[in-house]
Protein backbone atom coordinates (compact mmCIF):
# COMPACT_ATOMS: atom_id res chain seq x y z
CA UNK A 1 0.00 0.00 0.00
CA UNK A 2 3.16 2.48 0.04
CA UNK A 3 3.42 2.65 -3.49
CA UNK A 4 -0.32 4.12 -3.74
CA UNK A 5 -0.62 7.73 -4.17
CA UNK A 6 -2.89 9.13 -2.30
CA UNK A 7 -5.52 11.98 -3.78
CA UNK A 8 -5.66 15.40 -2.27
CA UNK A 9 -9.70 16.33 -2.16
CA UNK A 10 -10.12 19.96 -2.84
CA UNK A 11 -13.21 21.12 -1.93
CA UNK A 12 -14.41 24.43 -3.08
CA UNK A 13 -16.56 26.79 -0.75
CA UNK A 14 -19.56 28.71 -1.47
CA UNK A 15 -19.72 31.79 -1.82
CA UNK A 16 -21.35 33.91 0.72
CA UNK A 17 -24.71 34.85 0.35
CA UNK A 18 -25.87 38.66 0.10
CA UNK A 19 -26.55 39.91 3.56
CA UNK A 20 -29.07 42.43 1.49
CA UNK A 21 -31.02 39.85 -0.28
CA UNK A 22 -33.03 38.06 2.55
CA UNK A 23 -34.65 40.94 4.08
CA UNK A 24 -35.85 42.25 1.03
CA UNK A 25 -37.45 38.34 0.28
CA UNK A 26 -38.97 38.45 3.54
CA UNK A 27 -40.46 41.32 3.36
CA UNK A 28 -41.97 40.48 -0.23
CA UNK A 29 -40.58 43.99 -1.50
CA UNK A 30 -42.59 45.04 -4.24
CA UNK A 31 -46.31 46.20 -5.28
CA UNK A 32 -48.90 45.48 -2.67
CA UNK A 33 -52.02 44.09 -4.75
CA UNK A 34 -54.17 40.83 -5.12
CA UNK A 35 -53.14 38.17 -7.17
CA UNK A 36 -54.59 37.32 -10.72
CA UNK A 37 -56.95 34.57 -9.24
CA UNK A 38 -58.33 37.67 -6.82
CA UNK A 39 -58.83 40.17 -9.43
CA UNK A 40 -60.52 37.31 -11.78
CA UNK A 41 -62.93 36.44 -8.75
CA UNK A 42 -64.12 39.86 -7.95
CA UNK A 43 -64.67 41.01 -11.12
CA UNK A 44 -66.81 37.67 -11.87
CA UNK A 45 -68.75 38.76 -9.06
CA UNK A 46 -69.02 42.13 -9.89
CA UNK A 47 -70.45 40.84 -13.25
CA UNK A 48 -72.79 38.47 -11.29
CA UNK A 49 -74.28 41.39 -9.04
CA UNK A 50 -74.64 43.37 -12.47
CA UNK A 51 -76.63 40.96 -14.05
CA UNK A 52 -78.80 40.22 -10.81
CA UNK A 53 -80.00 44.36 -10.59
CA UNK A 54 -80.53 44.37 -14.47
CA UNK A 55 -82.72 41.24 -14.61
């Protein structure tokens, strides 16, 4: 077993992560406003009430 050579494992490390970037994620930084599925919903209720006082 002398004559094996033996392999030297570099391991790389990560880099560091931006100090910046996970405050900003948690506070979901950005326009405050429903989502598509919201806006769909109301305004097919708004469209229901519509027809209801026209009928």
């Amino acid at each position: 077993m002398n004559s094996a050579r033996r392999i030297k494992l570099r391991l790389t490390q990560p880099r560091p992560r931006n100090p910046l970037v996970a405050p900003a994620a948690q506070r979901k930084a950005g326009a405050h406003r429903p989502s598509a599925g919201a806006r769909r919903r109301a305004q097919k209720d708004a469209l229901r009430r519509e027809l209801r006082t026209a009928g």
